[in-house]
N, C-alpha and C. Protein backbone atom coordinates (compact mmCIF):
# COMPACT_ATOMS: atom_id res chain seq x y z
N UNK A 1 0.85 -1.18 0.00
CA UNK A 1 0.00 0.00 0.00
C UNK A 1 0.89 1.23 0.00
N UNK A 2 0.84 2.24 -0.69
CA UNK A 2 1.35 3.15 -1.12
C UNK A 2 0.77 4.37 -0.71
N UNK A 3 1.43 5.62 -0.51
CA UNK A 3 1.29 6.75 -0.17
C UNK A 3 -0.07 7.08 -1.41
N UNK A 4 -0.97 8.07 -0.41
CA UNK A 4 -2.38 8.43 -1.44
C UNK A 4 -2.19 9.55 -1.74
N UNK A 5 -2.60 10.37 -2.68
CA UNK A 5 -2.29 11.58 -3.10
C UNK A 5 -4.06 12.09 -3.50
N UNK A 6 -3.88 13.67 -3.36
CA UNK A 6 -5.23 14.12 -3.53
C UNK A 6 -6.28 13.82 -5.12
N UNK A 7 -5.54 12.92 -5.75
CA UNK A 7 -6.09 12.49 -6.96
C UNK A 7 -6.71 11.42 -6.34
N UNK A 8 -6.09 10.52 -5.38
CA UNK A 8 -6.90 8.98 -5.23
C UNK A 8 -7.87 9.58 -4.00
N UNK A 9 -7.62 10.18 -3.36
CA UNK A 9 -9.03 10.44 -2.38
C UNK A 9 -9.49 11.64 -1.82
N UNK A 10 -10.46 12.00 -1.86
CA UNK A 10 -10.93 13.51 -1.17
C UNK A 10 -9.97 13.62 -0.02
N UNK A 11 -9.92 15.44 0.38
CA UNK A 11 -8.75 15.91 1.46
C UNK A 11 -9.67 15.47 2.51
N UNK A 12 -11.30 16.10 2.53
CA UNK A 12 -12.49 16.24 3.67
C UNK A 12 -13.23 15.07 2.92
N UNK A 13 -13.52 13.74 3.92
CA UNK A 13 -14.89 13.22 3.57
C UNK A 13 -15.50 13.24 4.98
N UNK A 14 -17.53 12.79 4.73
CA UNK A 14 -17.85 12.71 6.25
C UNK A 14 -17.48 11.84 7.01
N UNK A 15 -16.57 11.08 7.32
CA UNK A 15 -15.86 10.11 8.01
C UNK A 15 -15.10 10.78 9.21
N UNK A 16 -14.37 12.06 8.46
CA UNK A 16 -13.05 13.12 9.34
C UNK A 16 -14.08 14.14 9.83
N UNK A 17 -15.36 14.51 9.74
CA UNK A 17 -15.57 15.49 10.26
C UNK A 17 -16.61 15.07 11.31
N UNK A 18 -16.78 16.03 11.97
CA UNK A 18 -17.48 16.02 13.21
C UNK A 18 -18.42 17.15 13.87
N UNK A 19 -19.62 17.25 13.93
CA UNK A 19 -20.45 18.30 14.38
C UNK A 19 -20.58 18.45 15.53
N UNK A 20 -20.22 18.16 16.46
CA UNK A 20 -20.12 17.83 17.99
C UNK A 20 -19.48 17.60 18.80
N UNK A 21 -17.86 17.75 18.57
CA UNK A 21 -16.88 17.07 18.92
C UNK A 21 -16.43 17.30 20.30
N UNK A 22 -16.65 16.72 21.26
CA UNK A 22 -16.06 16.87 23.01
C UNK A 22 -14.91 16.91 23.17
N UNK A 23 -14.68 18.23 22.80
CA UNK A 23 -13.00 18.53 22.32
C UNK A 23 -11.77 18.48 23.54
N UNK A 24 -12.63 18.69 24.97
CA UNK A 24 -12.21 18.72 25.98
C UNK A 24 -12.00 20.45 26.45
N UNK A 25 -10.84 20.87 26.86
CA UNK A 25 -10.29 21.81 27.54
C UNK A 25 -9.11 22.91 26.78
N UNK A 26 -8.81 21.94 25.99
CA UNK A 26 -7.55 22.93 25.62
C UNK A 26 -6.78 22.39 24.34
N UNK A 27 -6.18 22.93 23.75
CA UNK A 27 -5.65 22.91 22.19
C UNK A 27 -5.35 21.54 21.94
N UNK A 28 -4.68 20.57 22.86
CA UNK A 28 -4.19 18.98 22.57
C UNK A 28 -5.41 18.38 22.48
N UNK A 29 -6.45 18.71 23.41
CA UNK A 29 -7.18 17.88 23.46
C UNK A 29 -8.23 17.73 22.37
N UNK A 30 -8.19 18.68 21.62
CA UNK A 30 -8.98 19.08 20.34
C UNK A 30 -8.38 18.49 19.10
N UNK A 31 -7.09 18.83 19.25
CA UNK A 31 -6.36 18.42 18.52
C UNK A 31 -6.42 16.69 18.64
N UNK A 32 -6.07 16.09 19.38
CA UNK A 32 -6.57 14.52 19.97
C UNK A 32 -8.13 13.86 18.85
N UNK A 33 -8.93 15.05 19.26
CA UNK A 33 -9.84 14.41 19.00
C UNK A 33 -9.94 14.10 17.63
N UNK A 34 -9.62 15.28 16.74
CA UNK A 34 -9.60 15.55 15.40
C UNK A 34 -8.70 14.14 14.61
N UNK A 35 -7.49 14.13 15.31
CA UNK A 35 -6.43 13.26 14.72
C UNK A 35 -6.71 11.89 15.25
N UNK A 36 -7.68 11.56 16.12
CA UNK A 36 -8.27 10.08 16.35
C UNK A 36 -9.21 9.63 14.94
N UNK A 37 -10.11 10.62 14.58
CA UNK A 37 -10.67 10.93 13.24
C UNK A 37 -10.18 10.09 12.47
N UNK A 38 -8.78 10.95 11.89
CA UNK A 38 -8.02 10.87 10.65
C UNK A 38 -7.18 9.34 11.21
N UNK A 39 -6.97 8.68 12.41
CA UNK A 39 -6.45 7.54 12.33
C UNK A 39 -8.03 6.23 12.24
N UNK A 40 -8.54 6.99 12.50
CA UNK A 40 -10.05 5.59 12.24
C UNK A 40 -10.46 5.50 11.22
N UNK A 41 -9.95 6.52 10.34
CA UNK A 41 -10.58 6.37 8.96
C UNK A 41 -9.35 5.96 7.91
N UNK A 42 -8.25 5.59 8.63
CA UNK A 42 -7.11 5.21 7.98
C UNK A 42 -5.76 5.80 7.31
N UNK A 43 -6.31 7.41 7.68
CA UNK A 43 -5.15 8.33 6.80
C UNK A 43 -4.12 8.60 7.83
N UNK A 44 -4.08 8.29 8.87
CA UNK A 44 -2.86 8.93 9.53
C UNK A 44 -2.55 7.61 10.29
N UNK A 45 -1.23 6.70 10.30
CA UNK A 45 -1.06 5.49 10.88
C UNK A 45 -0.47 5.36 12.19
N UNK A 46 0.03 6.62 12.79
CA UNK A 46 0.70 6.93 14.47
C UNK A 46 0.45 7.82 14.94
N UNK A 47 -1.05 8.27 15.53
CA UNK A 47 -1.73 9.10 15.95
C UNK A 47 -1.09 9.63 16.93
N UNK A 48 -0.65 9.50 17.49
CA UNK A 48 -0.08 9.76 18.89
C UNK A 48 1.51 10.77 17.99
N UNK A 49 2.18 10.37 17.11
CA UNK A 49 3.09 10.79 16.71
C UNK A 49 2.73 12.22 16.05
N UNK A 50 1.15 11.77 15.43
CA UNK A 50 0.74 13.35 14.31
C UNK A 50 0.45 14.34 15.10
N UNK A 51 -0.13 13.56 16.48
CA UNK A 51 -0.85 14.44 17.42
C UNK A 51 0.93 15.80 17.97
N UNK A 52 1.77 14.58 18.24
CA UNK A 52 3.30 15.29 18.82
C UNK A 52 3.62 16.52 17.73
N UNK A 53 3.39 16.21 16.29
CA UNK A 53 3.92 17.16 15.23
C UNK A 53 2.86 18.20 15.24
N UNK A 54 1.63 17.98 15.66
CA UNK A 54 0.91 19.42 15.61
C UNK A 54 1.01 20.27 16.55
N UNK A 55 1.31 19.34 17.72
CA UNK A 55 1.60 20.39 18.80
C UNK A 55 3.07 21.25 18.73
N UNK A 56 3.86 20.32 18.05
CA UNK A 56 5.37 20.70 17.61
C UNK A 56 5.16 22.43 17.24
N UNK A 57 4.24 21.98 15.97
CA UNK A 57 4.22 23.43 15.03
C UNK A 57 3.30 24.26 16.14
N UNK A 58 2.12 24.29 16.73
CA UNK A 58 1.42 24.83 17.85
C UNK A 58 2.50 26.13 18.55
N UNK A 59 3.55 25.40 18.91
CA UNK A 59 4.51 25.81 19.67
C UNK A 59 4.56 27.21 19.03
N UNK A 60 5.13 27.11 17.69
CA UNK A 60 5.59 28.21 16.54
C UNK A 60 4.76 29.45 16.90
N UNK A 61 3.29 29.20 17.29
CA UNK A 61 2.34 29.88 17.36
C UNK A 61 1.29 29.17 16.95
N UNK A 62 0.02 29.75 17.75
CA UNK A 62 -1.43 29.65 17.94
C UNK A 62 -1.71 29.65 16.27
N UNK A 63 -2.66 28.68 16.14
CA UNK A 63 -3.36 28.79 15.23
C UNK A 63 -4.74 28.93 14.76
N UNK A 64 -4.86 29.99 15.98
CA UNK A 64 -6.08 30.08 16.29
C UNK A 64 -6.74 31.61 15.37
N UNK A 65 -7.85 31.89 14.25
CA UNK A 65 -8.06 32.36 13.32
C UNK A 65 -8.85 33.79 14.27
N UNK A 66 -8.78 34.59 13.52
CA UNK A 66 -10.60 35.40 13.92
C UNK A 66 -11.50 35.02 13.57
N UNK A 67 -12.39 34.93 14.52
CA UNK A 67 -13.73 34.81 14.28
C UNK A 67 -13.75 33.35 14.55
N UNK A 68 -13.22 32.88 15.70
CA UNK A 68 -13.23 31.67 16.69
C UNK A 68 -12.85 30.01 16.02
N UNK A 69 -12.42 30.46 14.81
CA UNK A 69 -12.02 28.93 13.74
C UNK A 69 -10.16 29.01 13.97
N UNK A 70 -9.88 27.99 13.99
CA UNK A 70 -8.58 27.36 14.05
C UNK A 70 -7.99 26.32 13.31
N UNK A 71 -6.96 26.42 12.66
CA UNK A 71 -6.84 25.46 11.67
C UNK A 71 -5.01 24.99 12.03
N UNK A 72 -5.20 24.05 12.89
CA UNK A 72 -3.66 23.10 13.41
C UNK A 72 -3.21 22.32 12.18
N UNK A 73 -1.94 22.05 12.24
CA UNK A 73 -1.93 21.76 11.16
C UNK A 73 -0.28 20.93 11.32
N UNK A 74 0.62 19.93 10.53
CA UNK A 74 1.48 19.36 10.63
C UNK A 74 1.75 18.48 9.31
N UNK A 75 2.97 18.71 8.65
CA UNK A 75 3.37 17.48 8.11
C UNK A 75 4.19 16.79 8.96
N UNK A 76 3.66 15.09 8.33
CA UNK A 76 3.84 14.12 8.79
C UNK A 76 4.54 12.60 8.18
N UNK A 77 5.62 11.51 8.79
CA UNK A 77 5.70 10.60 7.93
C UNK A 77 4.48 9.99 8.19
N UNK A 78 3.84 10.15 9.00
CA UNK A 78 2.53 9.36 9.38
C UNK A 78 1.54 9.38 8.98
N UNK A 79 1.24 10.58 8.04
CA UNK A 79 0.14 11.10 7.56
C UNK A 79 0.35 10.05 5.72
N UNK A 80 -0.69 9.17 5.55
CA UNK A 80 -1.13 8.24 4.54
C UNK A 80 -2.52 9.13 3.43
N UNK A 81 -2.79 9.92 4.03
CA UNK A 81 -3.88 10.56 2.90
C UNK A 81 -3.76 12.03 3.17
N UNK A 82 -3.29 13.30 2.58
CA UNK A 82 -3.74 14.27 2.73
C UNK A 82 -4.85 14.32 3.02
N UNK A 83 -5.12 15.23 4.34
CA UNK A 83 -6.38 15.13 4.47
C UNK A 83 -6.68 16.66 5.52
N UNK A 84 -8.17 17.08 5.43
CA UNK A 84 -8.48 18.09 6.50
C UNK A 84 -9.74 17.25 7.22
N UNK A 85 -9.03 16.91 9.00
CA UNK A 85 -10.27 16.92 9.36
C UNK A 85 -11.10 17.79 9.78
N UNK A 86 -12.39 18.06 10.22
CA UNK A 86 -13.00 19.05 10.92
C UNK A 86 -13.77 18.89 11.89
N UNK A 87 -14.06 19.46 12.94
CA UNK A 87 -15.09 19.84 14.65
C UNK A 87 -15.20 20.61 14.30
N UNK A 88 -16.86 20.99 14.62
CA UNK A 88 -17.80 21.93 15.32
C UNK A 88 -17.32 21.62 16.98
N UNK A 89 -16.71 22.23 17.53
CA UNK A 89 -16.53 21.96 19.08
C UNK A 89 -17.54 22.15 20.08
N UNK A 90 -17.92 20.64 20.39
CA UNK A 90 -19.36 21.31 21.80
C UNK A 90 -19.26 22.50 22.64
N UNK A 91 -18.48 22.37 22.64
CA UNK A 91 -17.68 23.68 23.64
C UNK A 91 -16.70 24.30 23.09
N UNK A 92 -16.81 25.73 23.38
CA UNK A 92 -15.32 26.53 22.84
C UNK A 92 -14.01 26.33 23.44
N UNK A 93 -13.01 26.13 22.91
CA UNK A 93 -11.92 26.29 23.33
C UNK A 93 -11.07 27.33 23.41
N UNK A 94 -10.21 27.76 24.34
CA UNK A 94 -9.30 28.38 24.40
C UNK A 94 -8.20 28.14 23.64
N UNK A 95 -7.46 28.55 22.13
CA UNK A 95 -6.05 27.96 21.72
C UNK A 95 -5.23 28.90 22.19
N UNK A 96 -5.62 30.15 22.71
CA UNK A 96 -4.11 31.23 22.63
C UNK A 96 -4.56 32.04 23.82
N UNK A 97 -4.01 32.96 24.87
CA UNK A 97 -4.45 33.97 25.18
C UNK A 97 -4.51 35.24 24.13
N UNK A 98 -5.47 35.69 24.89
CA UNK A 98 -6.06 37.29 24.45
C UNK A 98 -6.11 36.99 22.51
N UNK A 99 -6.94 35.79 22.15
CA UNK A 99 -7.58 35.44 21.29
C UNK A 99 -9.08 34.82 21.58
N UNK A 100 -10.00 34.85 20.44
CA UNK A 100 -11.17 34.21 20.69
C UNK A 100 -11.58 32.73 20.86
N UNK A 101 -12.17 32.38 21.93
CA UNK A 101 -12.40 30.63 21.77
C UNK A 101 -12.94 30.84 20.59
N UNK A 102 -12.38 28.96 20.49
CA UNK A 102 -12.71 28.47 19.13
C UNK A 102 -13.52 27.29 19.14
N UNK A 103 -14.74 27.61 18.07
CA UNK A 103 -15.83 26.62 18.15
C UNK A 103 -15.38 25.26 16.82
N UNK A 104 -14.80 26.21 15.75
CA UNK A 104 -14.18 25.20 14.89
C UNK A 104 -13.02 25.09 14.25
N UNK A 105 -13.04 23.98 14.05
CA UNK A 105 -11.37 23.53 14.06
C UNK A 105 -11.24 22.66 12.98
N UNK A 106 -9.99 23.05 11.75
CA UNK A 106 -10.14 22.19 10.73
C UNK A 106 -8.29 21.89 10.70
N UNK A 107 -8.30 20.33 10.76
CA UNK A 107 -6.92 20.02 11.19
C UNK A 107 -6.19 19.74 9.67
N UNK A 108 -5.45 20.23 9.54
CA UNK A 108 -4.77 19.68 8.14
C UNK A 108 -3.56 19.01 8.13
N UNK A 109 -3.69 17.26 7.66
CA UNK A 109 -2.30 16.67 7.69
C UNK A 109 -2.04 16.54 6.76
N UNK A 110 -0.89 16.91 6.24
CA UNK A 110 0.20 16.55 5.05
C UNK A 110 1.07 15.45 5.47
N UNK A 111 1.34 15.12 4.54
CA UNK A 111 2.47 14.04 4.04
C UNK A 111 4.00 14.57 4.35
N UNK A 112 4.68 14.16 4.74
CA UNK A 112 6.05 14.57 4.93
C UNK A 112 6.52 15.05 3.44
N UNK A 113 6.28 13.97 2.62
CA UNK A 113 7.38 14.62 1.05
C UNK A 113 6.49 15.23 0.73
N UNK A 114 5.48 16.28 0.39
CA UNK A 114 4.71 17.14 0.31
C UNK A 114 4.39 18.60 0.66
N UNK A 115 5.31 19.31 0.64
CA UNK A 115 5.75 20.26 1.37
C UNK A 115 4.71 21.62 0.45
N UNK A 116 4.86 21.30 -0.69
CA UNK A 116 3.99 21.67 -1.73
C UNK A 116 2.29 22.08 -1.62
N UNK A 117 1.90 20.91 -1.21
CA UNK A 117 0.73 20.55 -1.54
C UNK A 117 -0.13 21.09 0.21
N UNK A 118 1.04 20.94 1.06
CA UNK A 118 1.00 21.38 2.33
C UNK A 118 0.67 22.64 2.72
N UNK A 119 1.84 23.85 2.07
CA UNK A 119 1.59 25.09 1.62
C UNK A 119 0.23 25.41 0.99
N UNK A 120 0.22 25.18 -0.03
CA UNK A 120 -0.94 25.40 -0.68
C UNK A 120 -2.07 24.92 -0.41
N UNK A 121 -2.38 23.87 1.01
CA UNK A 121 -3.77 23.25 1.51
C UNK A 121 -3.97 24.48 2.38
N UNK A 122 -2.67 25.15 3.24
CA UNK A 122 -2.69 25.84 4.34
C UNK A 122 -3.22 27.27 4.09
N UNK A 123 -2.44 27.57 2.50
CA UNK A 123 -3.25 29.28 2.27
C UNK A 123 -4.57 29.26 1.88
N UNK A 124 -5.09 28.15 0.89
CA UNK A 124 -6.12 28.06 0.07
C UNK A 124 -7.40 28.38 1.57
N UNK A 125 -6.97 27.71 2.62
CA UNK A 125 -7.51 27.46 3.86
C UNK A 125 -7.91 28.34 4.72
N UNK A 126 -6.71 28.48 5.20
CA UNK A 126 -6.52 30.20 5.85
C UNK A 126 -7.29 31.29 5.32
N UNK A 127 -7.03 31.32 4.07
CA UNK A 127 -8.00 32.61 3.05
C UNK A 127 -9.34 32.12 3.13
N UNK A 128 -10.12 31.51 3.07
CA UNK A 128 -11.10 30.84 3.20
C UNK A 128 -11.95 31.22 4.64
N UNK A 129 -10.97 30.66 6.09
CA UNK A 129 -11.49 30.85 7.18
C UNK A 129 -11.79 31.80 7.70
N UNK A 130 -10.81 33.17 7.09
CA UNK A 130 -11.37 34.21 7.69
C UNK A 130 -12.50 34.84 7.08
N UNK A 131 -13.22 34.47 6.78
CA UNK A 131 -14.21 34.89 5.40
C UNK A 131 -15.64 34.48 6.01
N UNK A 132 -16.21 35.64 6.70
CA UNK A 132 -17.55 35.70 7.18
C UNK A 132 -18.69 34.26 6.80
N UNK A 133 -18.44 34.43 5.50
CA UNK A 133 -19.64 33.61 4.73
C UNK A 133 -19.16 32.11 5.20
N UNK A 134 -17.81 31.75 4.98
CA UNK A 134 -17.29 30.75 5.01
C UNK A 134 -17.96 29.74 6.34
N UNK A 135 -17.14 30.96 7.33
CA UNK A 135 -17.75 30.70 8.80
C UNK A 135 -18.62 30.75 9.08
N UNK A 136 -19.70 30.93 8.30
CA UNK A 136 -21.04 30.90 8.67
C UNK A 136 -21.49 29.83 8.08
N UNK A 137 -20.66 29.44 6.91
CA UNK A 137 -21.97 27.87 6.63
C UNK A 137 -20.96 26.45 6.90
N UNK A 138 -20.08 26.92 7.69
CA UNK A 138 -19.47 25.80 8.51
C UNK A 138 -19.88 25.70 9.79
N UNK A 139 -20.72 26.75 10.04
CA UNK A 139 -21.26 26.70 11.46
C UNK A 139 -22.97 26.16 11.36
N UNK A 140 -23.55 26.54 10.22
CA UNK A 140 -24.68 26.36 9.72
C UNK A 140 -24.94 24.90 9.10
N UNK A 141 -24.04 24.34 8.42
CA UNK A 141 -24.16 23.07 8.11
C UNK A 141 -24.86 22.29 8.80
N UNK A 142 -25.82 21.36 8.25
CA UNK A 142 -26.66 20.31 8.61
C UNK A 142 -26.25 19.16 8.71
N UNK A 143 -25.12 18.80 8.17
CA UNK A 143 -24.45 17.39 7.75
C UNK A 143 -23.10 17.24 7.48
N UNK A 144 -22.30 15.83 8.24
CA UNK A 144 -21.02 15.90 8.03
C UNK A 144 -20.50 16.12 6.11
N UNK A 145 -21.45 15.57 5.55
CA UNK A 145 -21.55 15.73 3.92
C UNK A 145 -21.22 17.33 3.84
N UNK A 146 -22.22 17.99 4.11
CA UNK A 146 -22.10 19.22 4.00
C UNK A 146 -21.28 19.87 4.25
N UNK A 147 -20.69 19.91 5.07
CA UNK A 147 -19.19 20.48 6.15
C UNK A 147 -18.06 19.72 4.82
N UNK A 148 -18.02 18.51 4.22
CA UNK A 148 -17.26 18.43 3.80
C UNK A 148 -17.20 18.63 2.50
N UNK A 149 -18.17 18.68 1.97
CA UNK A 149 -18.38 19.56 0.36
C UNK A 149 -17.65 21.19 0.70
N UNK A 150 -18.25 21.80 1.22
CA UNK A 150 -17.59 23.51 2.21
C UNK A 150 -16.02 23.34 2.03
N UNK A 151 -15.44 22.41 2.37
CA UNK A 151 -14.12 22.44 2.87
C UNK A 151 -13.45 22.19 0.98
N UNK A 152 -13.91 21.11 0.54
CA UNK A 152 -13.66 20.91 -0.53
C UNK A 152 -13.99 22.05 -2.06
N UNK A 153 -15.05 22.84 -1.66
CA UNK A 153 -14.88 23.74 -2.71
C UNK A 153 -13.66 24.99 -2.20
N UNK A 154 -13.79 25.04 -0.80
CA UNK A 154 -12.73 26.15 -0.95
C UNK A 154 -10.96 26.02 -1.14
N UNK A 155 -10.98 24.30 -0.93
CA UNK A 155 -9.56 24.33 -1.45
C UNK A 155 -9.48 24.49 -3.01
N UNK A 156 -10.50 23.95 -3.48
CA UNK A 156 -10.44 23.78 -5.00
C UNK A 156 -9.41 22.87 -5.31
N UNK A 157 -8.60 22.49 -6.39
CA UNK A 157 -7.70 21.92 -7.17
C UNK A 157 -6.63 22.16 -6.78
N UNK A 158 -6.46 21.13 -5.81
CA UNK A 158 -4.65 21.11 -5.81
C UNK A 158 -4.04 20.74 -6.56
């Protein structure tokens, strides 16, 4: 079995996302939840390792957006499918001081040799989240389908 690339499988399907997610208390634990996701559905094979590399980059700085969305993020050798997962968080979290809790959270793992595709998941993303409308029908969504169509038109074509 061979490394997947965004030709063999969607970045977001409803499998990785989550409308409800009991994110816990604080940035790992959100992060935890998200990257349990992406290892049950098969794209990330040492959860515990992807979980270490997001907090790695965390460190660098908060990745916590305006307007209460956060998007963690890590390449990985562990990471088997590019992929974004996503939470609606039951509860807000705190990622940073003297920033806004965050209700959603869209985790993006790259592939280690992908540095490329990494970049360009992260701006396409970023530009996206801060964007009123965006955040509003990721908050509005009815269905993990839905949340993941959202995610998928705004990366567009990698």
């Amino acid at each position: 079995m061979g490394t997947v690339t965004t030709s063999d499988a969607a970045l977001t399907v409803p499998d990785i996302v989550s409308l409800g997610l009991p994110a816990g208390e604080d940035t790992r634990q959100v992060v935890e939840g998200l990257a349990a996701l992406l290892g049950s559905a098969g794209r990330v094979s040492d959860v515990g390792a992807f979980v270490d590399a997001v907090m790695e980059r965390e460190k660098l700085g908060s990745t916590a957006l305006p307007g209460g969305i956060a998007l963690p993020h890590a390449r990985s050798a562990t990471v088997t499918t590019p992929s974004v997962a996503v939470a609606r968080l039951a509860a807000p979290v705190v990622f940073a001081e003297g920033r806004p809790a965050v209700d959603v959270a869209l985790l993006i793992a790259a592939p280690d040799d992908a540095p490329e595709l990494y970049l360009s998941l992260l701006s396409k993303l970023a530009s996206a989240c801060v964007t009123s409308s965006f955040q509003a029908s990721l908050r509005s969504a009815a269905t993990a389908g839905e949340v993941a169509d959202l995610v998928t038109r705004a990366v567009g074509r990698l």
